[in-house]
PDB file of N, CA and C in Angstrom:
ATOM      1  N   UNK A   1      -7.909  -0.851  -7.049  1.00  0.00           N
ATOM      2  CA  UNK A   1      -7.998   0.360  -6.268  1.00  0.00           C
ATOM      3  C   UNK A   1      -8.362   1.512  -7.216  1.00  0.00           C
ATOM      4  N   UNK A   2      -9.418   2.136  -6.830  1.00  0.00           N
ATOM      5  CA  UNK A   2      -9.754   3.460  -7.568  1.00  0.00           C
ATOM      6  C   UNK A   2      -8.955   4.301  -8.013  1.00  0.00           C
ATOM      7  N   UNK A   3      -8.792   4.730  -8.863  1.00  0.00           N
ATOM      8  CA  UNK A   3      -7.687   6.226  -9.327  1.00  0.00           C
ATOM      9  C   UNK A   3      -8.268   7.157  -8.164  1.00  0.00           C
ATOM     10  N   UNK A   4      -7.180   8.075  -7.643  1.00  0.00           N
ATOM     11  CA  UNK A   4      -7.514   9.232  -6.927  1.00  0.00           C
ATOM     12  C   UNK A   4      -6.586  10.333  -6.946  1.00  0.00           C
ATOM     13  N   UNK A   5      -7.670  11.030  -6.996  1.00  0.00           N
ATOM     14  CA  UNK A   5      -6.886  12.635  -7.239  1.00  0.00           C
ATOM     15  C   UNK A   5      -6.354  13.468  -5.893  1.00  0.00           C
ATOM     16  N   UNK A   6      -5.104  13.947  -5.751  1.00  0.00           N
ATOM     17  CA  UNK A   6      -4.417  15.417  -5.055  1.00  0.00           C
ATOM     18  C   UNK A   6      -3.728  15.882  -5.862  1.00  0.00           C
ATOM     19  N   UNK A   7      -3.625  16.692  -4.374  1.00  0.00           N
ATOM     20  CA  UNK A   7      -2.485  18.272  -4.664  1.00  0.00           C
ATOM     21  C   UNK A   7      -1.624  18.550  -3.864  1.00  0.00           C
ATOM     22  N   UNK A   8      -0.511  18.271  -4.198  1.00  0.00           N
ATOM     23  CA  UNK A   8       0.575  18.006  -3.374  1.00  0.00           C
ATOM     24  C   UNK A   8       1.404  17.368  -2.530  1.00  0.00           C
ATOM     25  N   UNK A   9       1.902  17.567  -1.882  1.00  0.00           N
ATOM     26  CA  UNK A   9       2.756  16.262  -0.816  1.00  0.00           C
ATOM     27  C   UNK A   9       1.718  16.609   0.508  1.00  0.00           C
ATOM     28  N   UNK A  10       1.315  17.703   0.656  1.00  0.00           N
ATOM     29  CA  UNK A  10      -0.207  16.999   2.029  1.00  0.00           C
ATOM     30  C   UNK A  10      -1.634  17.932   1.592  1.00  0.00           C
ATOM     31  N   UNK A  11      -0.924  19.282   1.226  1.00  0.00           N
ATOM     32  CA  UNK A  11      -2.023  19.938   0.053  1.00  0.00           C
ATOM     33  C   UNK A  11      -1.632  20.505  -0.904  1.00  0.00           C
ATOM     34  N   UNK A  12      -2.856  21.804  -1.261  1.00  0.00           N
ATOM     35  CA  UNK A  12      -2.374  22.169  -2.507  1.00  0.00           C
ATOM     36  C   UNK A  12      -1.365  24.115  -1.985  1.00  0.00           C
ATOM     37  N   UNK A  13      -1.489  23.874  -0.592  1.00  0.00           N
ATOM     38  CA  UNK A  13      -0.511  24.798  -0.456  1.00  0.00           C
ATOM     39  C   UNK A  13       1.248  24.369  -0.279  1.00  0.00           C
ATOM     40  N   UNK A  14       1.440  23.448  -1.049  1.00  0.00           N
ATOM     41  CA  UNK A  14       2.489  23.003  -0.908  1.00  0.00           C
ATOM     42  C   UNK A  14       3.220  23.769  -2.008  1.00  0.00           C
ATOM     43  N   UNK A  15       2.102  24.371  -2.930  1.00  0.00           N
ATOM     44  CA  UNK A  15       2.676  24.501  -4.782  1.00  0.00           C
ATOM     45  C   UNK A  15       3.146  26.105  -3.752  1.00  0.00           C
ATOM     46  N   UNK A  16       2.773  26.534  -3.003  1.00  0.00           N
ATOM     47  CA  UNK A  16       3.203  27.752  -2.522  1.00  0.00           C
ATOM     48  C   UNK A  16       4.826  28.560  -2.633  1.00  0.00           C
ATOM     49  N   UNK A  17       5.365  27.030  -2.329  1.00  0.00           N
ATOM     50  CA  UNK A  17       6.535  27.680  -1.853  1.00  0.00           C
ATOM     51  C   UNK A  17       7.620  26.950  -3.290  1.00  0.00           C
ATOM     52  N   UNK A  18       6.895  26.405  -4.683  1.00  0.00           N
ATOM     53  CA  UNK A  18       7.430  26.832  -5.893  1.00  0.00           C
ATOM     54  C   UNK A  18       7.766  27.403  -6.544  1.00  0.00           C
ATOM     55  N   UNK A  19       9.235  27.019  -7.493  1.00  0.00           N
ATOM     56  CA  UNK A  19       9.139  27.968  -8.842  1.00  0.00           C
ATOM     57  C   UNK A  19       8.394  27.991  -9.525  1.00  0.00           C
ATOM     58  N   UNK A  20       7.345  26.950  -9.332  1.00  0.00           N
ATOM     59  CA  UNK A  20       6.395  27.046 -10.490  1.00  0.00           C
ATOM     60  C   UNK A  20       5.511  27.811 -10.406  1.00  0.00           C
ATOM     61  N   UNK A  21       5.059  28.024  -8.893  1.00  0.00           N
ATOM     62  CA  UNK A  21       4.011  28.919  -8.405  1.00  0.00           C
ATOM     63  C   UNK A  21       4.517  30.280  -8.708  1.00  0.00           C
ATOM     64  N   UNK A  22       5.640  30.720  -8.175  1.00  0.00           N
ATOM     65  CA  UNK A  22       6.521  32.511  -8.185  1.00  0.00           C
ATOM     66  C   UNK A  22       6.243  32.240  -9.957  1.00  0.00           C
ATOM     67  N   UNK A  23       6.524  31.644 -10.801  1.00  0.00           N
ATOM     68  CA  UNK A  23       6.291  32.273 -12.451  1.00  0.00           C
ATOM     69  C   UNK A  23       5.097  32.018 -12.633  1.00  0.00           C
ATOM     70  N   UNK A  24       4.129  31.761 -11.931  1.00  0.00           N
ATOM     71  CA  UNK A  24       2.696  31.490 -12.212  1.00  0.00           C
ATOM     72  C   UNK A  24       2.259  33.157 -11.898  1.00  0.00           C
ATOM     73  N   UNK A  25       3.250  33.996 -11.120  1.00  0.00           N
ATOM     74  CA  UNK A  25       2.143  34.958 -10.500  1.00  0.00           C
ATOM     75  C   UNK A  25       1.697  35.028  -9.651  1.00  0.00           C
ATOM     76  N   UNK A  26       1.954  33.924  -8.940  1.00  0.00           N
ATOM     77  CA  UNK A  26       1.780  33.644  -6.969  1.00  0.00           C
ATOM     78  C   UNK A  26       0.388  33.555  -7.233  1.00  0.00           C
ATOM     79  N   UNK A  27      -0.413  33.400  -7.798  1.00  0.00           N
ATOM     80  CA  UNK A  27      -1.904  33.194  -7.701  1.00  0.00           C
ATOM     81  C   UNK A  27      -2.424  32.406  -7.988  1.00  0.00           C
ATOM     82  N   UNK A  28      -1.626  31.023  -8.672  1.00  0.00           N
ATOM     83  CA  UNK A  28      -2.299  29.805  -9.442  1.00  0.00           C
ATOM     84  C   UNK A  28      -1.521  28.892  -8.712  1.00  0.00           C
ATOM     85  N   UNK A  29      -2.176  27.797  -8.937  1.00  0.00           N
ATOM     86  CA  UNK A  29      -2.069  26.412  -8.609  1.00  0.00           C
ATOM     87  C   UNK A  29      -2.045  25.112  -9.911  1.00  0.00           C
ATOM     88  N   UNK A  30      -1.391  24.133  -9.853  1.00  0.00           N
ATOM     89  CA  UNK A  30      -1.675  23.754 -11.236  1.00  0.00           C
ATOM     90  C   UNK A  30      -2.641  23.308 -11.528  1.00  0.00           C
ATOM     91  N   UNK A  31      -3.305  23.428 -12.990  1.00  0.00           N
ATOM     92  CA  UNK A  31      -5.166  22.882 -13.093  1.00  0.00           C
ATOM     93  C   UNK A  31      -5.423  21.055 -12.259  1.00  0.00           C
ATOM     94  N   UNK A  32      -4.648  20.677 -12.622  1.00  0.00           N
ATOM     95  CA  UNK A  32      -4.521  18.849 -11.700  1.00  0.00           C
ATOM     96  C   UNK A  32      -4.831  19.248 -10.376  1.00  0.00           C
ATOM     97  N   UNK A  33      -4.846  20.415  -9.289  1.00  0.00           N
ATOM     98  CA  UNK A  33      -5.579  20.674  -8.308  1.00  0.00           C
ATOM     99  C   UNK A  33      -6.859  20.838  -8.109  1.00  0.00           C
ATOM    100  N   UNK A  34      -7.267  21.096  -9.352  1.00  0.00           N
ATOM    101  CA  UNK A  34      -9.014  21.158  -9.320  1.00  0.00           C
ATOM    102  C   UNK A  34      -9.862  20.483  -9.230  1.00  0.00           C
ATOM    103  N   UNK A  35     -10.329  20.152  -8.465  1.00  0.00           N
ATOM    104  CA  UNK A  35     -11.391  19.325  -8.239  1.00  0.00           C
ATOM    105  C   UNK A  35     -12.893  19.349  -9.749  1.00  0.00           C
ATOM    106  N   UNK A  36     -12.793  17.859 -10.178  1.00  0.00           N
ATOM    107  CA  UNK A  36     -13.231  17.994 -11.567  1.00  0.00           C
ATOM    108  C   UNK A  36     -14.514  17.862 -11.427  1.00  0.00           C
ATOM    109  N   UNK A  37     -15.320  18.317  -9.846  1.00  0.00           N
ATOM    110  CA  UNK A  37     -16.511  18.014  -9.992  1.00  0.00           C
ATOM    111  C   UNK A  37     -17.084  19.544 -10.051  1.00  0.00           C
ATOM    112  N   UNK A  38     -15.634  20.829 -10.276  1.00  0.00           N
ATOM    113  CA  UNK A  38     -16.198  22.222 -10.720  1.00  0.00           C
ATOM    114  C   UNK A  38     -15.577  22.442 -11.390  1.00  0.00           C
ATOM    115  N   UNK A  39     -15.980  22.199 -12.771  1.00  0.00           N
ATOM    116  CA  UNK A  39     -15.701  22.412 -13.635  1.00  0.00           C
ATOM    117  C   UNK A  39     -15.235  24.377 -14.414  1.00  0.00           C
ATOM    118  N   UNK A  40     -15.457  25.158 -13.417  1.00  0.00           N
ATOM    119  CA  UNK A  40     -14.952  26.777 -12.885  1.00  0.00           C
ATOM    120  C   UNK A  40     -14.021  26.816 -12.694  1.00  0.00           C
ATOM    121  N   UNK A  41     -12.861  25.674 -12.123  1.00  0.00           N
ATOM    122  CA  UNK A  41     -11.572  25.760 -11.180  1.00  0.00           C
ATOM    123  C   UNK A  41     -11.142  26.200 -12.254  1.00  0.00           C
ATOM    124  N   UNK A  42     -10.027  27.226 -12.042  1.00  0.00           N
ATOM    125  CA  UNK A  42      -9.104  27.792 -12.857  1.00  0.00           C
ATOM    126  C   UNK A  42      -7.775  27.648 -12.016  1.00  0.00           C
ATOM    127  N   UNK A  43      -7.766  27.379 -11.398  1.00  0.00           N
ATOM    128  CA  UNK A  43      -6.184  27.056 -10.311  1.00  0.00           C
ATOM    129  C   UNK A  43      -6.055  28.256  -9.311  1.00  0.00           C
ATOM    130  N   UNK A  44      -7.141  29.239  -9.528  1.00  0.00           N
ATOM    131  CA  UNK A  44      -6.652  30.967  -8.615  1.00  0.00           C
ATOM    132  C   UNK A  44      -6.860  30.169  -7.308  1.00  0.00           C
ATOM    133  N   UNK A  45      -6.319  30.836  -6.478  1.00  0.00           N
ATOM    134  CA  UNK A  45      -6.716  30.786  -5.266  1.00  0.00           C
ATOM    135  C   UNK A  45      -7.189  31.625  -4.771  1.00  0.00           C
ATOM    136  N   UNK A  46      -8.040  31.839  -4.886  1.00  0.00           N
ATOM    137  CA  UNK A  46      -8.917  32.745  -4.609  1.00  0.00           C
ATOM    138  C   UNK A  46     -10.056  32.129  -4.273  1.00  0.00           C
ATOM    139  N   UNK A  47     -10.502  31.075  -4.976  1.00  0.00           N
ATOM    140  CA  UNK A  47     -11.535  29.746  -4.186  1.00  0.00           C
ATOM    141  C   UNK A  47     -10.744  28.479  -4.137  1.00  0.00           C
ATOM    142  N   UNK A  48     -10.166  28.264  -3.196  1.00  0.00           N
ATOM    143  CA  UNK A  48      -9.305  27.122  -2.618  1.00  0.00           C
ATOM    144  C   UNK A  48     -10.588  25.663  -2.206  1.00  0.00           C
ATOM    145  N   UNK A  49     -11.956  26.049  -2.185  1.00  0.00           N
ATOM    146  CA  UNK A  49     -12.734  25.224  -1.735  1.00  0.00           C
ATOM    147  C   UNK A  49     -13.040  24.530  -3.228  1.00  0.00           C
ATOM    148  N   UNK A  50     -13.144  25.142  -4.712  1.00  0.00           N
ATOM    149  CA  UNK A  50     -12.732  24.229  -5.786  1.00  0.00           C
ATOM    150  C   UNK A  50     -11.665  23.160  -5.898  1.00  0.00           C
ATOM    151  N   UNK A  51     -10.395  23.455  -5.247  1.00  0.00           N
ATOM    152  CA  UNK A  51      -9.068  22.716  -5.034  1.00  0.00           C
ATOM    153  C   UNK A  51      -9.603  21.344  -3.835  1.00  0.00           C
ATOM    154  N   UNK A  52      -8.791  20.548  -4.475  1.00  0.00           N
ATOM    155  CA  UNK A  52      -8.349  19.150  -4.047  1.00  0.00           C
ATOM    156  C   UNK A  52      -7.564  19.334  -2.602  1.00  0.00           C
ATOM    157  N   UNK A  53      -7.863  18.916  -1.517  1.00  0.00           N
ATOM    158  CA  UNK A  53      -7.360  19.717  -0.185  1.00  0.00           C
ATOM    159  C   UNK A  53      -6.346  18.481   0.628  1.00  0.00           C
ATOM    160  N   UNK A  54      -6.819  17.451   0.027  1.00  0.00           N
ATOM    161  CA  UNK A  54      -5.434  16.216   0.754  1.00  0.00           C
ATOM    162  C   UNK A  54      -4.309  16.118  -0.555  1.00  0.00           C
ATOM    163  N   UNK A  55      -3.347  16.022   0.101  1.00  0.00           N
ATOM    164  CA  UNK A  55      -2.190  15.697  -0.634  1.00  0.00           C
ATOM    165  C   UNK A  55      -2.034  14.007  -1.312  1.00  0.00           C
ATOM    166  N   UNK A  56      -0.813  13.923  -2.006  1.00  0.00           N
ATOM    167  CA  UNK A  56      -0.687  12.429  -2.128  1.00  0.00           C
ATOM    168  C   UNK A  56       0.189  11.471  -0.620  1.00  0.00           C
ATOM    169  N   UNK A  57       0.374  12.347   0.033  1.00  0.00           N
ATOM    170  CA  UNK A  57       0.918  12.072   1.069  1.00  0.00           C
ATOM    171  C   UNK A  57       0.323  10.651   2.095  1.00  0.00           C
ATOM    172  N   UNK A  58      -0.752  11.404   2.662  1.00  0.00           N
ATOM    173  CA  UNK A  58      -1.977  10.620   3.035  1.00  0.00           C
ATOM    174  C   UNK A  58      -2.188   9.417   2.434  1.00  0.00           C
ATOM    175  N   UNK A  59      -2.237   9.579   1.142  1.00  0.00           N
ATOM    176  CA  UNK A  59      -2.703   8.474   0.322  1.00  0.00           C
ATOM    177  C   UNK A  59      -1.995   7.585   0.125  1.00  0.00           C
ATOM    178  N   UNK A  60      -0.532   7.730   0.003  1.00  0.00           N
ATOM    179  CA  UNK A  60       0.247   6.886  -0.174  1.00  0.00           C
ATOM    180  C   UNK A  60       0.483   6.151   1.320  1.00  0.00           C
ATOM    181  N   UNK A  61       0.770   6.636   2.398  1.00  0.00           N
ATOM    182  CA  UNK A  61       0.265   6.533   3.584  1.00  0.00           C
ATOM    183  C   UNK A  61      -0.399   4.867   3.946  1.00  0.00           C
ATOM    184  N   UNK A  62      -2.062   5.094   3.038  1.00  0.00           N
ATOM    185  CA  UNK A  62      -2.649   4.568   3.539  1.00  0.00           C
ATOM    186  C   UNK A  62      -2.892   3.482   2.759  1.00  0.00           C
ATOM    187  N   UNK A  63      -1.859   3.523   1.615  1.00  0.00           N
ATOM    188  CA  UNK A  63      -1.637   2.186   0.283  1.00  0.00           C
ATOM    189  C   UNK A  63      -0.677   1.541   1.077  1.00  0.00           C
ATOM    190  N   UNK A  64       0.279   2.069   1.673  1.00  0.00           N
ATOM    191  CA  UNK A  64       1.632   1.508   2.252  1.00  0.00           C
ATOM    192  C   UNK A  64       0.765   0.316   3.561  1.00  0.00           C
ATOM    193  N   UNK A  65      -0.062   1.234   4.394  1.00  0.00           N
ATOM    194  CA  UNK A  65      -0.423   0.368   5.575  1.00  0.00           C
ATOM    195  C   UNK A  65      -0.767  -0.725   4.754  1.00  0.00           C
ATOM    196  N   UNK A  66      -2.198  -0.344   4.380  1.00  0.00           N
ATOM    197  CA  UNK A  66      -3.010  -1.337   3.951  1.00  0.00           C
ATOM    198  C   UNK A  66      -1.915  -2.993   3.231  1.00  0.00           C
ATOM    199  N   UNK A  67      -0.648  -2.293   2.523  1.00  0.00           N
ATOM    200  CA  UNK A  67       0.198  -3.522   2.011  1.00  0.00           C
ATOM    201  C   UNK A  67       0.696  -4.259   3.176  1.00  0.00           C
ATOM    202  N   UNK A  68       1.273  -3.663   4.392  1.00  0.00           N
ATOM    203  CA  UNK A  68       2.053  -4.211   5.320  1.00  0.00           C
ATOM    204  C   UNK A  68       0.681  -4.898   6.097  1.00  0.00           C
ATOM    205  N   UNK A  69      -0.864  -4.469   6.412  1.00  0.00           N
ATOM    206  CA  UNK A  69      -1.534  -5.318   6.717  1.00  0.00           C
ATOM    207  C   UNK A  69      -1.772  -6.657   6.242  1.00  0.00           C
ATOM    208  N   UNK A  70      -1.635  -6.341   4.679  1.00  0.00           N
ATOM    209  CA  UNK A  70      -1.930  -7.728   4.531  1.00  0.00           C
ATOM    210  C   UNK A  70      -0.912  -8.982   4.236  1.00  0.00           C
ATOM    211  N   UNK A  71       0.757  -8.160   4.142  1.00  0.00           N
ATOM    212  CA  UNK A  71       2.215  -8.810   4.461  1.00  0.00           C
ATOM    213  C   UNK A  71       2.043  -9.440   5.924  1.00  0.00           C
ATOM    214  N   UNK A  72       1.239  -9.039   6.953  1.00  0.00           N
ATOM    215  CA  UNK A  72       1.372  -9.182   8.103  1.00  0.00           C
ATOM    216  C   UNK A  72      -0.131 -10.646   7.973  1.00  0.00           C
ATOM    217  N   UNK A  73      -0.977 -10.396   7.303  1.00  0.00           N
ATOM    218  CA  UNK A  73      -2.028 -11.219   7.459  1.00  0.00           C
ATOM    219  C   UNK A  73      -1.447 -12.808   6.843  1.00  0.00           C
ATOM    220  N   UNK A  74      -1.228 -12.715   5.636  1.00  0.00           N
ATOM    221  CA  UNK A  74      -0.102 -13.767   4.667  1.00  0.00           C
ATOM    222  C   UNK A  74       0.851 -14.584   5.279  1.00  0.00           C
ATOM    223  N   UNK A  75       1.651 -13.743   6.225  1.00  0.00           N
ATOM    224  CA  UNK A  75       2.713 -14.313   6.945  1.00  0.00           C
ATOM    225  C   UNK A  75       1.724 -15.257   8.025  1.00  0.00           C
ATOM    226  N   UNK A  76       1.006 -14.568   8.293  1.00  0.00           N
ATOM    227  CA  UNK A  76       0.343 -15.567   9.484  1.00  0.00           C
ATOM    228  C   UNK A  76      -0.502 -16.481   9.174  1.00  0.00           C
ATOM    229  N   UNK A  77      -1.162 -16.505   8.122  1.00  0.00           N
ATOM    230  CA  UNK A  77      -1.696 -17.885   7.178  1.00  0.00           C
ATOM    231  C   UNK A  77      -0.689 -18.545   7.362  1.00  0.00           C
ATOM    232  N   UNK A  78       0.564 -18.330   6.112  1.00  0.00           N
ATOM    233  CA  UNK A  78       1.690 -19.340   6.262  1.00  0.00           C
ATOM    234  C   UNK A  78       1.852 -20.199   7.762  1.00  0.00           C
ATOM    235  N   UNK A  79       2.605 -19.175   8.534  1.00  0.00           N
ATOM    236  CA  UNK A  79       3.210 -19.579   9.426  1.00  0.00           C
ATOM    237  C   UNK A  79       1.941 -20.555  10.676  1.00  0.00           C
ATOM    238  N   UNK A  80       0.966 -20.813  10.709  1.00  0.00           N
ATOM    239  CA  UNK A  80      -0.570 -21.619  10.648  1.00  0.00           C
ATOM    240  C   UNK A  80      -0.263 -22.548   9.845  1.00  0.00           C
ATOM    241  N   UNK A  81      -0.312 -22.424   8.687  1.00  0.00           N
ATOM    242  CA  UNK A  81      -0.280 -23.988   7.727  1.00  0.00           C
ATOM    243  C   UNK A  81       1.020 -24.543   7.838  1.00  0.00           C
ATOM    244  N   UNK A  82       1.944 -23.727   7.891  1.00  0.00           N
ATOM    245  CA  UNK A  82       3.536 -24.696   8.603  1.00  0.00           C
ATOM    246  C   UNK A  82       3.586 -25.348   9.960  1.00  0.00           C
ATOM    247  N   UNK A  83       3.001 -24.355  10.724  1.00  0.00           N
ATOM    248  CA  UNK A  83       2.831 -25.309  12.245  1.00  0.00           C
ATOM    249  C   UNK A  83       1.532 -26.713  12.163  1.00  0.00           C
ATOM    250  N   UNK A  84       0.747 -26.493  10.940  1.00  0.00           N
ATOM    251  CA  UNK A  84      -0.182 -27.679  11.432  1.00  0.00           C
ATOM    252  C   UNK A  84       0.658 -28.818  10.238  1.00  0.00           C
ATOM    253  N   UNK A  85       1.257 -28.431   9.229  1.00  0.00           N
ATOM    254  CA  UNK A  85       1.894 -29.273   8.344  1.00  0.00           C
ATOM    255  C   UNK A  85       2.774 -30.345   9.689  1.00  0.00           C
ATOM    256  N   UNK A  86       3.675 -29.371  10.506  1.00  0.00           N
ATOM    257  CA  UNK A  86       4.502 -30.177  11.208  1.00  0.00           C
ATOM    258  C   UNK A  86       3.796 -31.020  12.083  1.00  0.00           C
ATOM    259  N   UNK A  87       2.922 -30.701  12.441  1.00  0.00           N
ATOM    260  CA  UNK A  87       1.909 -31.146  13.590  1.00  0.00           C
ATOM    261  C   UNK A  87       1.465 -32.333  13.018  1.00  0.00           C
ATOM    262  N   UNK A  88       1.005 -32.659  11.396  1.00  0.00           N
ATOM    263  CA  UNK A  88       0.935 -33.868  10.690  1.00  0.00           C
ATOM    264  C   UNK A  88       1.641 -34.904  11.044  1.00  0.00           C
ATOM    265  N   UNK A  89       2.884 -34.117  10.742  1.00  0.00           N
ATOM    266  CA  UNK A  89       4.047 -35.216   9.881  1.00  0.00           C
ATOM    267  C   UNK A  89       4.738 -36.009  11.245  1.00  0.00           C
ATOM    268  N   UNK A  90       4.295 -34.813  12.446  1.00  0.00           N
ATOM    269  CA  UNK A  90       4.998 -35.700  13.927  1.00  0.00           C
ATOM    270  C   UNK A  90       3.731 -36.860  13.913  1.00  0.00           C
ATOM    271  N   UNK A  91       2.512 -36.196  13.708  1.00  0.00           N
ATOM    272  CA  UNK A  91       1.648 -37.450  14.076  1.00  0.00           C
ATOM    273  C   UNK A  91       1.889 -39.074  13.397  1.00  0.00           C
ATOM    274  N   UNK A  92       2.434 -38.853  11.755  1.00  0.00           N
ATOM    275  CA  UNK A  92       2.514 -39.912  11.047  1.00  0.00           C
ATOM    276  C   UNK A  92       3.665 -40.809  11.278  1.00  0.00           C
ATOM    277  N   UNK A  93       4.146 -39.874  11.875  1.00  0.00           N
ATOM    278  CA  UNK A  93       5.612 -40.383  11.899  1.00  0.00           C
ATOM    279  C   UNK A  93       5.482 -41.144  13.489  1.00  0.00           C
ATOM    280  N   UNK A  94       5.219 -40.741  14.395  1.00  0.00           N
ATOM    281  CA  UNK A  94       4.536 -41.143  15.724  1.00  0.00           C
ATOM    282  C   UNK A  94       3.790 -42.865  16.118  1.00  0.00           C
ATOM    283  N   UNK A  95       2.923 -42.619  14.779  1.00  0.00           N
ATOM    284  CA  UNK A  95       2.419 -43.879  14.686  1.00  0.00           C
ATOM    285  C   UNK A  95       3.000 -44.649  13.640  1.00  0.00           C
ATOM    286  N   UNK A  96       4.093 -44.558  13.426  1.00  0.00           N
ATOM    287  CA  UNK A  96       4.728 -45.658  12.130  1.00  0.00           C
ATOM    288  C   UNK A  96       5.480 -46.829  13.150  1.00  0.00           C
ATOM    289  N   UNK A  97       5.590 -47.749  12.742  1.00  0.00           N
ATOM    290  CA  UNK A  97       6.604 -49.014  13.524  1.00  0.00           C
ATOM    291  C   UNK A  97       8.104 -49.007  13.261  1.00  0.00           C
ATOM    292  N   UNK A  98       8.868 -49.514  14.088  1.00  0.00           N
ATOM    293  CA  UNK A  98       9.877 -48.806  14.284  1.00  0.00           C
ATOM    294  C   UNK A  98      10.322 -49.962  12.653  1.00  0.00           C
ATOM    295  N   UNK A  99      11.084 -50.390  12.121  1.00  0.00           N
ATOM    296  CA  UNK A  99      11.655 -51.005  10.822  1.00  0.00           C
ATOM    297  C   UNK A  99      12.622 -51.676  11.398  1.00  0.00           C
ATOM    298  N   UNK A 100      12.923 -53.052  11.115  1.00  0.00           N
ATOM    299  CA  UNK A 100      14.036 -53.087  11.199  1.00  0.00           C
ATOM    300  C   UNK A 100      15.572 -53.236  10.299  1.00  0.00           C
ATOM    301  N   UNK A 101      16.520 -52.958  10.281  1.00  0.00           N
ATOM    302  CA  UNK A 101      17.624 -53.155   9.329  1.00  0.00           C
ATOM    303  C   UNK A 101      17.909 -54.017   8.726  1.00  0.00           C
ATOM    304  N   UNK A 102      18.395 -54.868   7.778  1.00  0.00           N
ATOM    305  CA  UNK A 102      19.227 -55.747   7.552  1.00  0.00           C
ATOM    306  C   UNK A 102      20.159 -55.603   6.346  1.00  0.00           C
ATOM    307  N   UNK A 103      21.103 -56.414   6.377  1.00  0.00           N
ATOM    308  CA  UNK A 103      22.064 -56.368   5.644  1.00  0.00           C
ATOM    309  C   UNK A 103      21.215 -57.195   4.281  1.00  0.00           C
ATOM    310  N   UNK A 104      21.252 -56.290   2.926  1.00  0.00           N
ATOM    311  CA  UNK A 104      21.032 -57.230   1.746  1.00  0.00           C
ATOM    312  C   UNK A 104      21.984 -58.205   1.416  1.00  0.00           C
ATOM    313  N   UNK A 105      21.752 -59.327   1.018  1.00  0.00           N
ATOM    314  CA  UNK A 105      22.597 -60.296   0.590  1.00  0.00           C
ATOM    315  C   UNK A 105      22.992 -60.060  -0.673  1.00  0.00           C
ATOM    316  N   UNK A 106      24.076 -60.543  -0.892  1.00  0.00           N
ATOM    317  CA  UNK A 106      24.945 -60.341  -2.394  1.00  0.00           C
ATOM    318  C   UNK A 106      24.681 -62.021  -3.066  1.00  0.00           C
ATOM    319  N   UNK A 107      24.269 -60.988  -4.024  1.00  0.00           N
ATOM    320  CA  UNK A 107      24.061 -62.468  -5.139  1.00  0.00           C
ATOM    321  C   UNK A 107      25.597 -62.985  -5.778  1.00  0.00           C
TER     322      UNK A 107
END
């Protein structure tokens, strides 16, 4: 899976309501919000369209589905190759002759 970049828990106005933001000066964002394809971002907000605008929220989101899709796909392989395993073993067993017992003799 690709590395991917955000800002914040859904954006980068999340840094808003920080201590880190109030000793920043209420005007910055941290540079890890900048989108590194403008290389200008200085964290102001003042151009928020330089900033990274989905959070990690989303993203994690959509790592989580994507795992339980394929927990959900796995299970159902299995549970397919267990029902045709049994489906075998009645058949072999189906056509075997019945045996009969006897007592071994003692030497």
């Amino acid at each position: 899976m690709p590395f991917s970049v955000s800002c914040g828990v859904k954006n980068y106005t999340d840094w808003l309501e920080t201590p880190w933001f109030n000793h920043s000066g209420k005007y910055k964002v941290p540079l890890s919000c900048c989108n590194k394809n403008f290389h200008s971002c200085n964290g102001t907000l003042n151009s928020p369209q330089l900033l990274y605008n989905e959070g990690c929220q989303i993203k994690l989101e959509e790592n989580l589905l994507l795992a339980v899709h394929f927990i959900i796909i796995i299970s159902l392989v299995v549970l397919f190759l267990l029902v045709m395993s049994w489906i075998i073993v009645a058949q072999l067993v189906k056509h075997q002759p019945p045996q009969e017992y006897r007592i071994l003799d003692q030497e």
